[in-house]
Structure formats: C-alpha cells, structure tokens
N, C-alpha and C. Protein backbone atom coordinates (compact mmCIF):
# COMPACT_ATOMS: atom_id res chain seq x y z
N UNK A 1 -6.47 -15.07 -10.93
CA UNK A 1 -5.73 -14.89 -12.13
C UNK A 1 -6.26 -13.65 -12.82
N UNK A 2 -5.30 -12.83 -13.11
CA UNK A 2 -5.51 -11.88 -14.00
C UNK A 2 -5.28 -11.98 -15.70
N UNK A 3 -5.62 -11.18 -16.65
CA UNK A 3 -5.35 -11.49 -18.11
C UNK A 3 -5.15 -9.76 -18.15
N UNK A 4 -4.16 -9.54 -18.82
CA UNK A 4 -3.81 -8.00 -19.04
C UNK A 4 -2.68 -8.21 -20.10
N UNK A 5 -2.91 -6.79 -21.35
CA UNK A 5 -1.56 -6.81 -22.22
C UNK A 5 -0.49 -6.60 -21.10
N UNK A 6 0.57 -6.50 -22.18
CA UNK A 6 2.15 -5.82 -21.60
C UNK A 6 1.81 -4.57 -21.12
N UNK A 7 2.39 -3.53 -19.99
CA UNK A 7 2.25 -2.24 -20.08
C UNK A 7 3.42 -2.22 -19.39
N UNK A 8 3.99 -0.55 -19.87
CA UNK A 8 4.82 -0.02 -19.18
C UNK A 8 4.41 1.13 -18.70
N UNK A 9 4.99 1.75 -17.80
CA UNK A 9 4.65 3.35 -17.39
C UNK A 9 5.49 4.29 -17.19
N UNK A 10 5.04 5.05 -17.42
CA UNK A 10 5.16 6.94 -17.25
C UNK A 10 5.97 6.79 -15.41
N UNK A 11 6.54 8.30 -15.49
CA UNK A 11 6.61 8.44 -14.00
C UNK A 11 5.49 8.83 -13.29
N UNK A 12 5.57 8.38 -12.25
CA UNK A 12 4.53 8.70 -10.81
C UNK A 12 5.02 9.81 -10.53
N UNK A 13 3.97 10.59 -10.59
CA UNK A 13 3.69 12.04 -10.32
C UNK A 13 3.19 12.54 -8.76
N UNK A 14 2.18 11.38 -8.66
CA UNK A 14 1.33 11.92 -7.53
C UNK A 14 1.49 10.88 -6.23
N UNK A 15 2.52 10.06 -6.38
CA UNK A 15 2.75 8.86 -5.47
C UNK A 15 1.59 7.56 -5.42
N UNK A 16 0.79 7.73 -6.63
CA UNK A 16 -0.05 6.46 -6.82
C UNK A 16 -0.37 6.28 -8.42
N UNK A 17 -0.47 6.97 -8.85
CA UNK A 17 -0.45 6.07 -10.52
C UNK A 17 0.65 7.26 -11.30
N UNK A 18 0.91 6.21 -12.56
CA UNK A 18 1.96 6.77 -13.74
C UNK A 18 1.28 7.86 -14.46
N UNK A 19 1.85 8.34 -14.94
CA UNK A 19 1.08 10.09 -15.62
C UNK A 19 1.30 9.48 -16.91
N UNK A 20 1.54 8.74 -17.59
CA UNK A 20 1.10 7.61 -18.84
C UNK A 20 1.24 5.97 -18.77
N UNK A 21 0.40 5.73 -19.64
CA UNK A 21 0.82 4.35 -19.36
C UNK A 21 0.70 3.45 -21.13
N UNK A 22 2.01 2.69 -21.19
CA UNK A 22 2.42 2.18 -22.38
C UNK A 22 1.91 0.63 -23.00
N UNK A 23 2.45 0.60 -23.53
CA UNK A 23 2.27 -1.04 -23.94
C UNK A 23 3.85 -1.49 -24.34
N UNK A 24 3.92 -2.20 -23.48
CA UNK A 24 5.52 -2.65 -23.22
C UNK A 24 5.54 -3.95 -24.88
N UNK A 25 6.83 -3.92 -25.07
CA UNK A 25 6.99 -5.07 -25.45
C UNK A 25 7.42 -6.56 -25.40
N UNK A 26 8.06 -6.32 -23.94
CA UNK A 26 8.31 -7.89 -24.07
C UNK A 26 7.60 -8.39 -22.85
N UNK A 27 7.62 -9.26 -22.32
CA UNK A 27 6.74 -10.10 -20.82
C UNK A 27 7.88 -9.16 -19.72
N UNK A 28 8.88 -9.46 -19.98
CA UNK A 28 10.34 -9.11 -19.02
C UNK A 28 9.91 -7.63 -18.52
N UNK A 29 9.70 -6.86 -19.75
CA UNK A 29 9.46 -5.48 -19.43
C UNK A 29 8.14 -4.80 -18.81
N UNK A 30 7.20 -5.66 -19.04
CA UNK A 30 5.50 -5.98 -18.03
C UNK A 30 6.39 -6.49 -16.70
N UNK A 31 6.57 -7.44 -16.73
CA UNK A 31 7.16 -8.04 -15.56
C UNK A 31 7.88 -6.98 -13.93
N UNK A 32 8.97 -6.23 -15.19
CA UNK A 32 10.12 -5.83 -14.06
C UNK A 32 8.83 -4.63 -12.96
N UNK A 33 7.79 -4.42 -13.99
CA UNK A 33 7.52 -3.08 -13.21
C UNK A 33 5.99 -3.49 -11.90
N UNK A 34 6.06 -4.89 -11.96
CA UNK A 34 4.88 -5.24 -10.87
C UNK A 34 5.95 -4.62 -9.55
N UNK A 35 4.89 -4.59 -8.38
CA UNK A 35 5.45 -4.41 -6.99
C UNK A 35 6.04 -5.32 -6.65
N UNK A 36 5.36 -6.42 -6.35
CA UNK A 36 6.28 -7.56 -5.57
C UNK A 36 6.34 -8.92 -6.55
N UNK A 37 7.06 -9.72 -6.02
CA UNK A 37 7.50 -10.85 -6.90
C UNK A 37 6.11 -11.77 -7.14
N UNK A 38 4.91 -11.95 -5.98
CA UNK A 38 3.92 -12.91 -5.85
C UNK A 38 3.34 -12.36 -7.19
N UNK A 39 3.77 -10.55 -7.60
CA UNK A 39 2.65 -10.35 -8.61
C UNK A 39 3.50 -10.87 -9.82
N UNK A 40 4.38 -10.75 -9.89
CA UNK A 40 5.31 -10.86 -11.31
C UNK A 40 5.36 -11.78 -11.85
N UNK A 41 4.36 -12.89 -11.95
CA UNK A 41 4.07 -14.31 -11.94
C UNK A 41 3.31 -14.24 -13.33
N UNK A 42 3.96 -14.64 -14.87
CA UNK A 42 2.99 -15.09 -15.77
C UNK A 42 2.82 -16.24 -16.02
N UNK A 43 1.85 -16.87 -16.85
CA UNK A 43 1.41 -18.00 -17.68
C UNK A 43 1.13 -17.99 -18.95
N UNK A 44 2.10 -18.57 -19.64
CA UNK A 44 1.98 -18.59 -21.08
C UNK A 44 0.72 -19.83 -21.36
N UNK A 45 -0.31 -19.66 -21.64
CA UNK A 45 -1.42 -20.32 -22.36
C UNK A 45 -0.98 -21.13 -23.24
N UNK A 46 -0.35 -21.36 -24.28
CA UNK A 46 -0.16 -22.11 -25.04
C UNK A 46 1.35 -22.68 -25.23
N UNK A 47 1.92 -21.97 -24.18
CA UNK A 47 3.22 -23.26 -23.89
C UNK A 47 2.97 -24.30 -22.32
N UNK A 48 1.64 -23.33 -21.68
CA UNK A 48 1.23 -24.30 -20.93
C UNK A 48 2.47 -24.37 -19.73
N UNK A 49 2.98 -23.04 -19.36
CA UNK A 49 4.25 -23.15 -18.22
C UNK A 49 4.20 -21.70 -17.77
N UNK A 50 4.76 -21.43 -16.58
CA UNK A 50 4.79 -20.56 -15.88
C UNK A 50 6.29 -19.62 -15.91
N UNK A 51 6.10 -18.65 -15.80
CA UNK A 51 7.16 -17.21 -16.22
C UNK A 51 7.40 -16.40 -14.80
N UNK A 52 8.47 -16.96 -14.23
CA UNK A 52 8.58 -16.57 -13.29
C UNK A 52 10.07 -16.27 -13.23
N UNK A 53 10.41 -14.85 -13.21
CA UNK A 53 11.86 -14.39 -13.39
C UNK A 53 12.12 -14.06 -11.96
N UNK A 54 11.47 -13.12 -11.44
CA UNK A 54 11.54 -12.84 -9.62
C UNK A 54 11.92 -13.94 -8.41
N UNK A 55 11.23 -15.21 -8.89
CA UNK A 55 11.05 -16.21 -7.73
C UNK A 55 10.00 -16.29 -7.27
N UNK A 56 8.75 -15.40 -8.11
CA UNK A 56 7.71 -15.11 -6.83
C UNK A 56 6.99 -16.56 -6.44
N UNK A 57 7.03 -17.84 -7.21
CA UNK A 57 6.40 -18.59 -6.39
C UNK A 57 7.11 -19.38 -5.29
N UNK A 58 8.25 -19.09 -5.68
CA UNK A 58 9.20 -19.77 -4.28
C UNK A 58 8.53 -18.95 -2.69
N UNK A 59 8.81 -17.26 -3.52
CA UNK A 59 8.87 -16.00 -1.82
C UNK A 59 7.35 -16.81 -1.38
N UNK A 60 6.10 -17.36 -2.30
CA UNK A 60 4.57 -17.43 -1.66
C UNK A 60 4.93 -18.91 -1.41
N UNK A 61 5.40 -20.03 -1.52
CA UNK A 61 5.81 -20.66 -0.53
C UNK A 61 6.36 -20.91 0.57
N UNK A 62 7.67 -19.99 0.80
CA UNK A 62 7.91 -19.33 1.87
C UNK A 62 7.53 -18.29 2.64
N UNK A 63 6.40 -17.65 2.35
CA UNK A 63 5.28 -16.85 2.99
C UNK A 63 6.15 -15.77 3.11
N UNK A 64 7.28 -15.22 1.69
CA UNK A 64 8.00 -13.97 1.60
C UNK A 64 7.51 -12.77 1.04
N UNK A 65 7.46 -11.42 1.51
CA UNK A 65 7.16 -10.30 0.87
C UNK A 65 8.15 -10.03 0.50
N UNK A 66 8.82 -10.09 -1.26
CA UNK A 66 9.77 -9.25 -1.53
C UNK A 66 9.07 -8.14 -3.12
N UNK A 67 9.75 -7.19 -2.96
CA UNK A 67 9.21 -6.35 -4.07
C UNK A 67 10.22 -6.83 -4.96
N UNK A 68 10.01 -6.40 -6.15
CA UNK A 68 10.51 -6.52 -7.78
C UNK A 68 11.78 -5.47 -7.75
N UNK A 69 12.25 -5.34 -7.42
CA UNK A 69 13.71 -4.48 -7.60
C UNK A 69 13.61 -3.22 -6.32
N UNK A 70 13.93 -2.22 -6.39
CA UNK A 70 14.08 -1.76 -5.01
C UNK A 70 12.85 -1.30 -4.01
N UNK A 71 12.69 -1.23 -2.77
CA UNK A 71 11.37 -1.20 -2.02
C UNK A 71 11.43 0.51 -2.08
N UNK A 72 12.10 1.02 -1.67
CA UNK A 72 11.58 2.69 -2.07
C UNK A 72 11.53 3.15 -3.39
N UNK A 73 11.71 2.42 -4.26
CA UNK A 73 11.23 3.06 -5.76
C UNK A 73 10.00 2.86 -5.77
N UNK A 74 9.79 1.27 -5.30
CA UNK A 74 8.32 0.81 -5.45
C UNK A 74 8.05 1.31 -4.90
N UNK A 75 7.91 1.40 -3.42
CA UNK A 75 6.87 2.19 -2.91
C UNK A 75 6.53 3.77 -3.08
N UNK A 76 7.60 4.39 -3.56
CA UNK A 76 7.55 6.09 -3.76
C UNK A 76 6.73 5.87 -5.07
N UNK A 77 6.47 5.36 -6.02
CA UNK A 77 5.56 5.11 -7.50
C UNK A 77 4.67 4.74 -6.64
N UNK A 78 4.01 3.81 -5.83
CA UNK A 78 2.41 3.84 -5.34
C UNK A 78 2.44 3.71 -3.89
N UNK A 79 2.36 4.84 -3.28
CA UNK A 79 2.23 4.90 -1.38
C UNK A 79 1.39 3.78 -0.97
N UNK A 80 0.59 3.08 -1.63
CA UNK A 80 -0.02 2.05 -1.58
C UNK A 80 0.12 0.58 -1.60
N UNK A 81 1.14 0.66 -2.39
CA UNK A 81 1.49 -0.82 -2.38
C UNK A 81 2.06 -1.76 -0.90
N UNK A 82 2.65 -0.69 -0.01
CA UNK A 82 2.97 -1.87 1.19
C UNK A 82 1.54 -2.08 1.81
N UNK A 83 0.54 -1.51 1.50
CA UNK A 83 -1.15 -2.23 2.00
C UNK A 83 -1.39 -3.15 1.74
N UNK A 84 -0.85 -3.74 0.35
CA UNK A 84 -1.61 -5.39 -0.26
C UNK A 84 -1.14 -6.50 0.97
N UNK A 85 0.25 -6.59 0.97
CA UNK A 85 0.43 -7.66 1.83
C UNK A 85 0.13 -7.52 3.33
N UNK A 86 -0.35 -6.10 3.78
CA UNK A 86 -0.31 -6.07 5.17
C UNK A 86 -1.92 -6.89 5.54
N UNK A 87 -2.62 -6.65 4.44
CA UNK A 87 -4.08 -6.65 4.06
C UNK A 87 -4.17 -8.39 4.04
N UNK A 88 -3.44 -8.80 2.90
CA UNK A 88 -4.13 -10.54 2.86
C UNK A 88 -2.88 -11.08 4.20
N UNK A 89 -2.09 -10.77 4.99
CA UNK A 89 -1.60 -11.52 6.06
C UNK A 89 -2.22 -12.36 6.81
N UNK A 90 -3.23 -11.55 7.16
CA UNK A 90 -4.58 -12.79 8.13
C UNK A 90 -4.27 -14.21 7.59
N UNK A 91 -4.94 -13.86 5.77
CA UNK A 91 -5.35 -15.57 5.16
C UNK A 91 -3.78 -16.45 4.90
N UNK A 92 -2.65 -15.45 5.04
CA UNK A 92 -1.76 -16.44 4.95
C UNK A 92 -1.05 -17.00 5.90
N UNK A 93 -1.44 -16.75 7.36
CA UNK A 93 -1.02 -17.22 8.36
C UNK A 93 0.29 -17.41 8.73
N UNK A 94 1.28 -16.13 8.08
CA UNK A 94 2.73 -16.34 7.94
C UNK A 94 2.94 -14.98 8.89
N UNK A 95 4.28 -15.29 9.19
CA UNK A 95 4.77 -14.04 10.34
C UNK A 95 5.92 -13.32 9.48
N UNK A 96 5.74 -12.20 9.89
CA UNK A 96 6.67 -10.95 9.58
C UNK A 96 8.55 -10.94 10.10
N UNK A 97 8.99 -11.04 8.86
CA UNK A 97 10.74 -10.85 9.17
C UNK A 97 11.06 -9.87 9.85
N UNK A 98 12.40 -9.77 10.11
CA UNK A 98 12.73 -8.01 10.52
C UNK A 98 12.90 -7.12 9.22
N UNK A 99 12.75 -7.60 7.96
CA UNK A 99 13.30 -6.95 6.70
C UNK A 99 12.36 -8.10 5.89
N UNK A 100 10.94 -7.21 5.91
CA UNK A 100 9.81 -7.87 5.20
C UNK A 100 9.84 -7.65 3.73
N UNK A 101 10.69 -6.38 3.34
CA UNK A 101 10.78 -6.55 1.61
C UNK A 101 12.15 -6.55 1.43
N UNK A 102 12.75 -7.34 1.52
CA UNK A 102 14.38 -7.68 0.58
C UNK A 102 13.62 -7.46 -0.70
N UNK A 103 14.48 -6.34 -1.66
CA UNK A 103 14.17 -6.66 -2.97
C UNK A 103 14.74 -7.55 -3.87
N UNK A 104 14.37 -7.85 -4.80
CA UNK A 104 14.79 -9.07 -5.69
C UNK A 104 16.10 -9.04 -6.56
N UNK A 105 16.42 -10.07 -7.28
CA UNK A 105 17.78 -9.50 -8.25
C UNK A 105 16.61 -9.75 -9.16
N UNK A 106 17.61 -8.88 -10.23
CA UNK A 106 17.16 -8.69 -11.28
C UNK A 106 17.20 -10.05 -12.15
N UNK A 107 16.31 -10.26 -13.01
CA UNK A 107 16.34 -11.63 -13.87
C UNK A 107 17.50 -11.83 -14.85
C-alpha cells in the first residue's frame, strides 16, 4: 500500500517523467493518470471502501495487464512502465494473452 496526495502531470519530455508535476483535485483525476488499472486502486480511510473506477481488482483476479486508457500514451509518458508487469509475472503465476494491455474504458 501506498499513501500519496492527488497529483497530476506536466508532459513527458524525456519518455520517463513529467517536466511538472501538480496536485490534482479530485481522486478521478490522480486516478486517470496511473499506468495500469492494478495501480489505479484507492482506499478511502474513513469511508472504509475501495475506489476502483478501472476494474483494477477484477484485471488482478483475472491475472489481467490492462493500462488506464490508451497503451501507447502510457507507455510513450514512461518507456518504463511495460517493465513492472513483465518483472512481478514470476510471483503471479499467470500467462500472457495475445493482447496483454487492452486499455480500459474510461470511468
């Protein structure tokens, strides 16, 4: 579990981080800009329930990689991001689609 404000960002300049970075205002708008849906996953503390607009805990029950809205935006903003899931695959013992990032609809 992570704890982080809202942020939004700047454009990607260099194909791995935003050339600013904001403080978003709503969860939705933190939300839309994670990579994949497993990340786009909040918890409200004091309503004590989970914020999940993507699906991402459905795709990590179904052992799905999908990104948060389109896979070459995401990935052209951080050349990095298709590493996370190639990386924890071992521990999840799930096999690869022919079309490993369907991106998501929008919430």
């Amino acid at each position: 579990m992570e704890v982080t404000t809202f942020r939004g960002e700047g454009a990607y300049l260099d194909g791995r981080h935003p050339s600013v970075v904001t403080l978003a205002r709503t969860l939705a708008e933190d939300l839309s800009r994670r990579d994949f849906t497993m990340n786009a996953i909040a918890f409200d503390p004091r309503a004590r329930t989970i914020i999940d607009l993507y699906q991402g805990q459905q795709d990590i029950a179904r052992q799905l990689v999908r990104t948060v809205g389109d896979p070459i935006q995401r990935f052209s903003e951080d050349a990095y991001a298709p590493c996370g899931p190639c990386a924890r695959r071992p521990n999840w013992g799930s096999t690869w689609t022919r079309r490993p990032w369907p991106p998501s609809p929008p919430p």
